[in-house]
PDB file of N, CA and C in Angstrom:
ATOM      1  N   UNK A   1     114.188 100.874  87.510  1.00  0.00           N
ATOM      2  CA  UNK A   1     113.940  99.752  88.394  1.00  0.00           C
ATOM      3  C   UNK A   1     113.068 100.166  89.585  1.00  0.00           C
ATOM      4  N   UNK A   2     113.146 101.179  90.281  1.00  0.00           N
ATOM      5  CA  UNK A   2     112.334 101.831  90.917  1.00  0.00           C
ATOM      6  C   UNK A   2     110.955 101.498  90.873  1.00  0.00           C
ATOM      7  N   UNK A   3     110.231 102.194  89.620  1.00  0.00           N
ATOM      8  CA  UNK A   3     109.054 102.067  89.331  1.00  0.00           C
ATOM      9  C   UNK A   3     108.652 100.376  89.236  1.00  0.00           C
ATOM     10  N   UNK A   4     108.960  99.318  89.132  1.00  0.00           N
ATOM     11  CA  UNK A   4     108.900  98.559  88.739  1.00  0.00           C
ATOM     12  C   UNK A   4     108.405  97.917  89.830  1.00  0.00           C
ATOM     13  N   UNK A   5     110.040  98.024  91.146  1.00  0.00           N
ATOM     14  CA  UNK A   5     109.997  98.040  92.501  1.00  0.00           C
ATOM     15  C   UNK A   5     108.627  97.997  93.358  1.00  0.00           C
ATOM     16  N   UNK A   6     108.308  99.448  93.110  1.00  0.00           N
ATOM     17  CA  UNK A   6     106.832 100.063  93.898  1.00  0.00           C
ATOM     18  C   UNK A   6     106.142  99.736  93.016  1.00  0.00           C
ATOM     19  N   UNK A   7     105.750  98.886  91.995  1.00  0.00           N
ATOM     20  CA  UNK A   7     104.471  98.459  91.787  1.00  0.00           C
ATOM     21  C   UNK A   7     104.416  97.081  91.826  1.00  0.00           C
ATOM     22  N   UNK A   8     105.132  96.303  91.919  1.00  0.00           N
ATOM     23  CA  UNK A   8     105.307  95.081  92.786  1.00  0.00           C
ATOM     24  C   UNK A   8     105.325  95.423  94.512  1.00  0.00           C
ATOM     25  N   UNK A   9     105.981  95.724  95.003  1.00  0.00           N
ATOM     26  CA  UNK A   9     105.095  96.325  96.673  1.00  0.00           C
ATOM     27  C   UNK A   9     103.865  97.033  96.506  1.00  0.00           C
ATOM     28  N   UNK A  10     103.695  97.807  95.601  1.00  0.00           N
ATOM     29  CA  UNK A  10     101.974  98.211  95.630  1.00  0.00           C
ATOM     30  C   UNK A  10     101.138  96.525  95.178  1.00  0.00           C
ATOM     31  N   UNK A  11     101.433  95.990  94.672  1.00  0.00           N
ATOM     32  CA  UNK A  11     100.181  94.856  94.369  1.00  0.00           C
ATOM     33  C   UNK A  11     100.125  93.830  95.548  1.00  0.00           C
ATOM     34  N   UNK A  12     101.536  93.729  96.047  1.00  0.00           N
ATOM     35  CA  UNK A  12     101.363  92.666  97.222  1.00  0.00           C
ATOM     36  C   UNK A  12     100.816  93.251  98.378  1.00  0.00           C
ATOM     37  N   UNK A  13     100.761  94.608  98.495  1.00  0.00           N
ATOM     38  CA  UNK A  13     100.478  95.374  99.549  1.00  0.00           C
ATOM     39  C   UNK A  13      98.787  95.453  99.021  1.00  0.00           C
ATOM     40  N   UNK A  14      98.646  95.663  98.185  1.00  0.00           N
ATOM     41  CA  UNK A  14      97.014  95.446  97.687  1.00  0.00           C
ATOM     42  C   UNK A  14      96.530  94.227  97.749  1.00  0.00           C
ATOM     43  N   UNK A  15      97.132  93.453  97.514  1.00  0.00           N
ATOM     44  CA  UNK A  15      96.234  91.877  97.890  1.00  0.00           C
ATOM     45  C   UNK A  15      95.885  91.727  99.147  1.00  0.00           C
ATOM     46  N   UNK A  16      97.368  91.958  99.911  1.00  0.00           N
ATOM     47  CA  UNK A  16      97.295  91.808 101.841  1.00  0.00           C
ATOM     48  C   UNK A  16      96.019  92.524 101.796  1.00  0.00           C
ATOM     49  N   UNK A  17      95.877  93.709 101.542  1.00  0.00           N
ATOM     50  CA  UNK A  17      94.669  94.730 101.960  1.00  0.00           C
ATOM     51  C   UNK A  17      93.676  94.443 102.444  1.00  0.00           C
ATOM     52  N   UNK A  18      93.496  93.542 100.430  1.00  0.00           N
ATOM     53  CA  UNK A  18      91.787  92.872 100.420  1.00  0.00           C
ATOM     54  C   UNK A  18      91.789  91.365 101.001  1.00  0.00           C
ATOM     55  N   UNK A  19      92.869  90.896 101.300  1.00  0.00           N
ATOM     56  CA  UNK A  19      92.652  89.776 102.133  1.00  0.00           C
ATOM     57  C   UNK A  19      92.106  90.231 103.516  1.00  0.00           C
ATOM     58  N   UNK A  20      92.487  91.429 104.175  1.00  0.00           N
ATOM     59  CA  UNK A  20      92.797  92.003 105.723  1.00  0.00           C
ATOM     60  C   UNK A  20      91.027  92.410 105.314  1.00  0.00           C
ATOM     61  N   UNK A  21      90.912  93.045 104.418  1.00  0.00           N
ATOM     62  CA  UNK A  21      89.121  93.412 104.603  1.00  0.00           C
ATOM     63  C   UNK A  21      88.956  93.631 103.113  1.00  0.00           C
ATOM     64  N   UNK A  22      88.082  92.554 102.849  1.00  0.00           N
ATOM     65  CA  UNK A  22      87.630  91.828 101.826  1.00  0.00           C
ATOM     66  C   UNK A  22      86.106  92.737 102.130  1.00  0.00           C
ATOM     67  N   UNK A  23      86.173  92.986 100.804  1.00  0.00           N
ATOM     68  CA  UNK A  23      84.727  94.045 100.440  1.00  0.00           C
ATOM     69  C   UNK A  23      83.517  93.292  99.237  1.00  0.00           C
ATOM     70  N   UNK A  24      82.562  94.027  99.336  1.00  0.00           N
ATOM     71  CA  UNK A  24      81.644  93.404  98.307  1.00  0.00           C
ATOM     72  C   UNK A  24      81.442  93.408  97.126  1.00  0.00           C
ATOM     73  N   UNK A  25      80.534  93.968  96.573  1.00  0.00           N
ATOM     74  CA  UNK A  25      80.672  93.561  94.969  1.00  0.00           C
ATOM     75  C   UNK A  25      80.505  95.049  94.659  1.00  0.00           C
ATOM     76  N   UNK A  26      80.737  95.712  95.373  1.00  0.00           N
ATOM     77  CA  UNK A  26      81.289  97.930  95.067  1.00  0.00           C
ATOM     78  C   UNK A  26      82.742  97.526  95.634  1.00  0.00           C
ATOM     79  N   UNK A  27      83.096  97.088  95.897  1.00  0.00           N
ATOM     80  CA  UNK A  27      84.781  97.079  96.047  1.00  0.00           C
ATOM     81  C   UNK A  27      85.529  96.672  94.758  1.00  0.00           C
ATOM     82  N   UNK A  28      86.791  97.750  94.463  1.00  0.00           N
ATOM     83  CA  UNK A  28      87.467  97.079  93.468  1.00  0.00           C
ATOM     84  C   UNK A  28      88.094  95.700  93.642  1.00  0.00           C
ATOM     85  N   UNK A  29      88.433  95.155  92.364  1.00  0.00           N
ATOM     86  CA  UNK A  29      89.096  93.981  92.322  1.00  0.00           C
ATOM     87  C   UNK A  29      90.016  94.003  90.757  1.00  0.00           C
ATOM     88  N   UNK A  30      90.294  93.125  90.807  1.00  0.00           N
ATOM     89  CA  UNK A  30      91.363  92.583  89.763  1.00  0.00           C
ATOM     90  C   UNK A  30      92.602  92.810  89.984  1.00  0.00           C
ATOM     91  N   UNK A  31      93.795  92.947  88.525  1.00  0.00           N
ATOM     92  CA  UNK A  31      94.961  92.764  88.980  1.00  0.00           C
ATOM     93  C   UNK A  31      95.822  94.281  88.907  1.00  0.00           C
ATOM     94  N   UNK A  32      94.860  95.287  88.101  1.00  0.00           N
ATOM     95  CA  UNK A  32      95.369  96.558  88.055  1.00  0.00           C
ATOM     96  C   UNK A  32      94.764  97.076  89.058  1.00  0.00           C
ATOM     97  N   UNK A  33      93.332  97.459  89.454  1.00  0.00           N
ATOM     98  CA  UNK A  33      92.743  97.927  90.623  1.00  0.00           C
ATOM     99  C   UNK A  33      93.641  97.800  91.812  1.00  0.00           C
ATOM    100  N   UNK A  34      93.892  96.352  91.502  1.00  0.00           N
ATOM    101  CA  UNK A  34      94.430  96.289  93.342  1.00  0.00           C
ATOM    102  C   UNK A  34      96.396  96.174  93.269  1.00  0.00           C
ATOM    103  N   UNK A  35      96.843  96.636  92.382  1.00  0.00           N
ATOM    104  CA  UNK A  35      98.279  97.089  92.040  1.00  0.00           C
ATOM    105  C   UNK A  35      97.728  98.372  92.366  1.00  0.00           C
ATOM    106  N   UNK A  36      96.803  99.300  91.823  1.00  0.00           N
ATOM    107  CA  UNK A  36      97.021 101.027  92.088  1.00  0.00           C
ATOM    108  C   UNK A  36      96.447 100.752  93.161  1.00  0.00           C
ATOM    109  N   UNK A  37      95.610 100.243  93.855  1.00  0.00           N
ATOM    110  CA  UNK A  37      95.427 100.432  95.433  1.00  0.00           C
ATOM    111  C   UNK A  37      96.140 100.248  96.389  1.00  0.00           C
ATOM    112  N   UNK A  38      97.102  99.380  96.413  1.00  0.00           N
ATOM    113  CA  UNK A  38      98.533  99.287  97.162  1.00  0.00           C
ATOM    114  C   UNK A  38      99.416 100.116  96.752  1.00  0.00           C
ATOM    115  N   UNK A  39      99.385 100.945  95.651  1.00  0.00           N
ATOM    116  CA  UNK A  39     100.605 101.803  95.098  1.00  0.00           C
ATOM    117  C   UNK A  39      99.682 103.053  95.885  1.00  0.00           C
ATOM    118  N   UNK A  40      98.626 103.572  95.595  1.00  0.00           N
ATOM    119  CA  UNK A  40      97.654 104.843  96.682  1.00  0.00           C
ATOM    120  C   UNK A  40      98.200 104.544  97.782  1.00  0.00           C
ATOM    121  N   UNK A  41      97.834 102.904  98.373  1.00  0.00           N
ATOM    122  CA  UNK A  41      97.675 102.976  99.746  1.00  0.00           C
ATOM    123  C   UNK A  41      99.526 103.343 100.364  1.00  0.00           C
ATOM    124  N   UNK A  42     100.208 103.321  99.509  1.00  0.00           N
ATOM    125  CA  UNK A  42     102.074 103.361 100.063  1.00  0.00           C
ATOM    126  C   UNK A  42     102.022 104.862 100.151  1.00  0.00           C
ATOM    127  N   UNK A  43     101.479 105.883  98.681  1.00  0.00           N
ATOM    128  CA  UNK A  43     101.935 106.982  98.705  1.00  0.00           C
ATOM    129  C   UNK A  43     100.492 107.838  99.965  1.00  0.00           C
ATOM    130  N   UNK A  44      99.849 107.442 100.522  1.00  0.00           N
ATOM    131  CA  UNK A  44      98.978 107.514 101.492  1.00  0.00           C
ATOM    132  C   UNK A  44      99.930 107.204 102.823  1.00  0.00           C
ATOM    133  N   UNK A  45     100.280 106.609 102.456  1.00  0.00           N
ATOM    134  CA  UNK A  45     101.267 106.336 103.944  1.00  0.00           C
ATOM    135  C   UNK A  45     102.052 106.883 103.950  1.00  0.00           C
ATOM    136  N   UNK A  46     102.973 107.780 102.950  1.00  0.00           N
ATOM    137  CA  UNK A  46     104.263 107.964 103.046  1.00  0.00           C
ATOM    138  C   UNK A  46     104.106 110.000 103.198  1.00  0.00           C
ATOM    139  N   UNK A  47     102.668 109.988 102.754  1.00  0.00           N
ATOM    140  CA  UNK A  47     102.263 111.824 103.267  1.00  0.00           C
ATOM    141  C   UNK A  47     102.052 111.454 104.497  1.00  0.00           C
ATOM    142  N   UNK A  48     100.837 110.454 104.945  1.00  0.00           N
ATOM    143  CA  UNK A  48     100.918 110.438 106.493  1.00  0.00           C
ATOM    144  C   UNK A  48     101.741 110.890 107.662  1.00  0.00           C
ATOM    145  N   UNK A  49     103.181 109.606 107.099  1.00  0.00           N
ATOM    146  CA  UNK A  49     103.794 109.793 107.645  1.00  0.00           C
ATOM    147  C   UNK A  49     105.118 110.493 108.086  1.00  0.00           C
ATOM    148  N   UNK A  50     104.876 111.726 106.806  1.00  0.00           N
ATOM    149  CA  UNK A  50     106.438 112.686 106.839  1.00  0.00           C
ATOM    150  C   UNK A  50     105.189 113.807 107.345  1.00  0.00           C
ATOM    151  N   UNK A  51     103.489 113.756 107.332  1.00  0.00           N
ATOM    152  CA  UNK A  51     103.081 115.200 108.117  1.00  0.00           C
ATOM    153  C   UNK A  51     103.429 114.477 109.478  1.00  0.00           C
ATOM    154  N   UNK A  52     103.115 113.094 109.715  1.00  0.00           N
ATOM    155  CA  UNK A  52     102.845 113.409 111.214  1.00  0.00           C
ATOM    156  C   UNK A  52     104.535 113.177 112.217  1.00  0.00           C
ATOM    157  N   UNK A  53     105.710 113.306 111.141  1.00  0.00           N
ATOM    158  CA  UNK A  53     107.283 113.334 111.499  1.00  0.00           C
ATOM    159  C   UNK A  53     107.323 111.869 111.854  1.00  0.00           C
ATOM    160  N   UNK A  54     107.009 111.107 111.721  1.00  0.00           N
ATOM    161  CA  UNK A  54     107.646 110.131 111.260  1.00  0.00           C
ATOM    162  C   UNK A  54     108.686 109.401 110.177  1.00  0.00           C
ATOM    163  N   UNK A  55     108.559 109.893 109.148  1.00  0.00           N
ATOM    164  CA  UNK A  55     109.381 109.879 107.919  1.00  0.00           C
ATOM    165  C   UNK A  55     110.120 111.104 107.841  1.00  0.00           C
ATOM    166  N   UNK A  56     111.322 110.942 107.507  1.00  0.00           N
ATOM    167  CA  UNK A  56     112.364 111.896 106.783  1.00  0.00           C
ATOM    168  C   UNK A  56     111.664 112.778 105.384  1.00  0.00           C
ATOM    169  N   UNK A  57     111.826 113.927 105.018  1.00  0.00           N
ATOM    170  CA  UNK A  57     111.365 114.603 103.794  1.00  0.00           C
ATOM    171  C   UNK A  57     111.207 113.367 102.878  1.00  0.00           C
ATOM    172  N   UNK A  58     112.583 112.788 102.247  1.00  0.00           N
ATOM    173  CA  UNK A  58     112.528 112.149 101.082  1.00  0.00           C
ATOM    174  C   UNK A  58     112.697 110.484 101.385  1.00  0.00           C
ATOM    175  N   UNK A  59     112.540 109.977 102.851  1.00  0.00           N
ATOM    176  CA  UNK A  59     111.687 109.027 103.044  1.00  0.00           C
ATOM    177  C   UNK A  59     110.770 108.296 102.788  1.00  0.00           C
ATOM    178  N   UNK A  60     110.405 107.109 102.600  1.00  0.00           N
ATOM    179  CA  UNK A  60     109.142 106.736 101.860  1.00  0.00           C
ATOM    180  C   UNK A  60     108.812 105.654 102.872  1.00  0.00           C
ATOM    181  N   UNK A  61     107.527 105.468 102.688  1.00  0.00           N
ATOM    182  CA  UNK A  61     107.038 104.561 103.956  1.00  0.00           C
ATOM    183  C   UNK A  61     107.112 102.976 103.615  1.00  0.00           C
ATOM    184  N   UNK A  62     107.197 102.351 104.903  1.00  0.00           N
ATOM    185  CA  UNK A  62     107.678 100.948 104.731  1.00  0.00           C
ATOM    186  C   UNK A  62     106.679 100.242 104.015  1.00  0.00           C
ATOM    187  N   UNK A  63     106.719  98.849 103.814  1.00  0.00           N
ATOM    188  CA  UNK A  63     106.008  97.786 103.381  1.00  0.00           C
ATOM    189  C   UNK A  63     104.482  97.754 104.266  1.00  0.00           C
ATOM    190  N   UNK A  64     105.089  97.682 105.733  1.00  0.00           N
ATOM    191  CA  UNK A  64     103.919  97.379 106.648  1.00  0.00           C
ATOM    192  C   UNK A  64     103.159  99.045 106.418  1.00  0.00           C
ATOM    193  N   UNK A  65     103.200  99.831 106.123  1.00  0.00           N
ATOM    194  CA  UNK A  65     103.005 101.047 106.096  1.00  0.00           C
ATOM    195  C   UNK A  65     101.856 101.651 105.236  1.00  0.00           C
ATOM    196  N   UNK A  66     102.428 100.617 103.811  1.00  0.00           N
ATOM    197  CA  UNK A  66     101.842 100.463 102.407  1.00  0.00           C
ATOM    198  C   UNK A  66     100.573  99.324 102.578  1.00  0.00           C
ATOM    199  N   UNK A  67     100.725  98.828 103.511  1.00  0.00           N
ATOM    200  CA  UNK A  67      99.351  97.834 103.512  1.00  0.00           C
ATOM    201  C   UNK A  67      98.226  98.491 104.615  1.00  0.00           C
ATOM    202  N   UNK A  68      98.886  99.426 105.510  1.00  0.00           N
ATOM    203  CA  UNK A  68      97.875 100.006 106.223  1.00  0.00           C
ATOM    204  C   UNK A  68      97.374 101.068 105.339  1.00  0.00           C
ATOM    205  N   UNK A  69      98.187 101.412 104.569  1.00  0.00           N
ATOM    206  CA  UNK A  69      97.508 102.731 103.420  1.00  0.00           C
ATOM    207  C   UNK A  69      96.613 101.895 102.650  1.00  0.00           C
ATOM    208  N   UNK A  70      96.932 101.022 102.186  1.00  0.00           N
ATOM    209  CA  UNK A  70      95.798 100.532 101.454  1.00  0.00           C
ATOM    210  C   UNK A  70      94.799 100.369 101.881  1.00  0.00           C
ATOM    211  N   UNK A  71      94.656  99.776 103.217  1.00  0.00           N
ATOM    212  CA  UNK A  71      93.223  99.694 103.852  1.00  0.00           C
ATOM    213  C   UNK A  71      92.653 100.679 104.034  1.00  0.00           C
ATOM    214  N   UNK A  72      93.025 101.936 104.219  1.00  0.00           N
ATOM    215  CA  UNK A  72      92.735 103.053 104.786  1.00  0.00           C
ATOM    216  C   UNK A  72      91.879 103.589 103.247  1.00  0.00           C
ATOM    217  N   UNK A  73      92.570 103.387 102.006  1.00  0.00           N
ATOM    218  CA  UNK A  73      92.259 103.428 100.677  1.00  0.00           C
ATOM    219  C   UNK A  73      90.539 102.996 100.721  1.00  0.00           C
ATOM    220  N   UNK A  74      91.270 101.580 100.785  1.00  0.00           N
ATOM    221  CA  UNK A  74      89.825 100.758 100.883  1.00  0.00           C
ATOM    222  C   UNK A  74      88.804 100.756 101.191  1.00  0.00           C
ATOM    223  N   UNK A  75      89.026 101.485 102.436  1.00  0.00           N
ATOM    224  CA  UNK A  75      87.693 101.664 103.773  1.00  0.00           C
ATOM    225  C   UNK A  75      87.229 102.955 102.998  1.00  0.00           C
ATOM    226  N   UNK A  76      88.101 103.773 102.203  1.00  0.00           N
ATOM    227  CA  UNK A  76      87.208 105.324 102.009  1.00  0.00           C
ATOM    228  C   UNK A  76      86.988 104.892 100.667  1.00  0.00           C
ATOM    229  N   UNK A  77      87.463 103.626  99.799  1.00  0.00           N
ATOM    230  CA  UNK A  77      86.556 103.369  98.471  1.00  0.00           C
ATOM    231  C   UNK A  77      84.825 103.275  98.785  1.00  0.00           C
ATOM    232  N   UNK A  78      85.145 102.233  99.550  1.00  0.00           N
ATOM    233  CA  UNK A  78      84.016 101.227 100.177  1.00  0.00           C
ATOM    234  C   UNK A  78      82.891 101.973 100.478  1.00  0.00           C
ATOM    235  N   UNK A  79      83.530 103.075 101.677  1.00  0.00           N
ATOM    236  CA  UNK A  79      82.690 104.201 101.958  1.00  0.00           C
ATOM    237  C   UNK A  79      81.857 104.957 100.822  1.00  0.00           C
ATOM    238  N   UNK A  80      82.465 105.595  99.927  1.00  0.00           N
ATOM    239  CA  UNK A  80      82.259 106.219  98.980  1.00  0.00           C
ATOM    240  C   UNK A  80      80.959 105.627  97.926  1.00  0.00           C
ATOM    241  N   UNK A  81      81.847 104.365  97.884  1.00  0.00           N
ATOM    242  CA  UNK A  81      81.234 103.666  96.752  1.00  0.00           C
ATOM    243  C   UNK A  81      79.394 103.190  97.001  1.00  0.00           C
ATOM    244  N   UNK A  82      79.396 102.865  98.799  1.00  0.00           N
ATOM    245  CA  UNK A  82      78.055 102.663  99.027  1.00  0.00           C
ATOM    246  C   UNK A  82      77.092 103.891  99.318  1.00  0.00           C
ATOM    247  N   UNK A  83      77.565 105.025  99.032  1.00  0.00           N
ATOM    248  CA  UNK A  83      76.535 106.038  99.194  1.00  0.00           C
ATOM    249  C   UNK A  83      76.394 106.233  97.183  1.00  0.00           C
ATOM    250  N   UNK A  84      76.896 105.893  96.513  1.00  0.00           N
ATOM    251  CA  UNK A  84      76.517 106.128  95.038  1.00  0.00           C
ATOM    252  C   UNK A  84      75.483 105.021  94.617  1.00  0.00           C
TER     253      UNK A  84
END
């Protein structure tokens, strides 16, 4: 149930993302892209935030946490994607 869990919070956390900053036509889209980009952007948040002691070892980062990872995802797709 777990897994199931975090990839339903990874997709809603991926939609918020690309609603919060909506990219162009080098930005991913669809319904798997932006499920693993909210599932990146959670486990992005959840190293963040056990280096910078915020999180407990086996802590995992919140909802609001998982949508700032995603953007953070996003912004270095985006990045990436317009220098190729």
């Amino acid at each position: 149930m777990s897994i199931i869990w975090t990839i339903i919070i990874g997709f809603i956390a991926g939609v918020i993302a690309k609603l919060i900053m909506p990219g162009g036509r080098n930005e991913p889209s669809g319904f798997i892209l932006t499920t693993i980009l909210g599932i990146v952007g959670a486990f992005v948040a959840t190293f963040l935030g056990q280096a910078l002691g915020w999180y407990a070892p086996n802590e995992g980062a919140g909802f609001i946490a998982a949508i700032v990872g995603a953007v953070i995802v996003l912004a270095i797709y985006g990045a990436i994607a317009r220098r190729g």
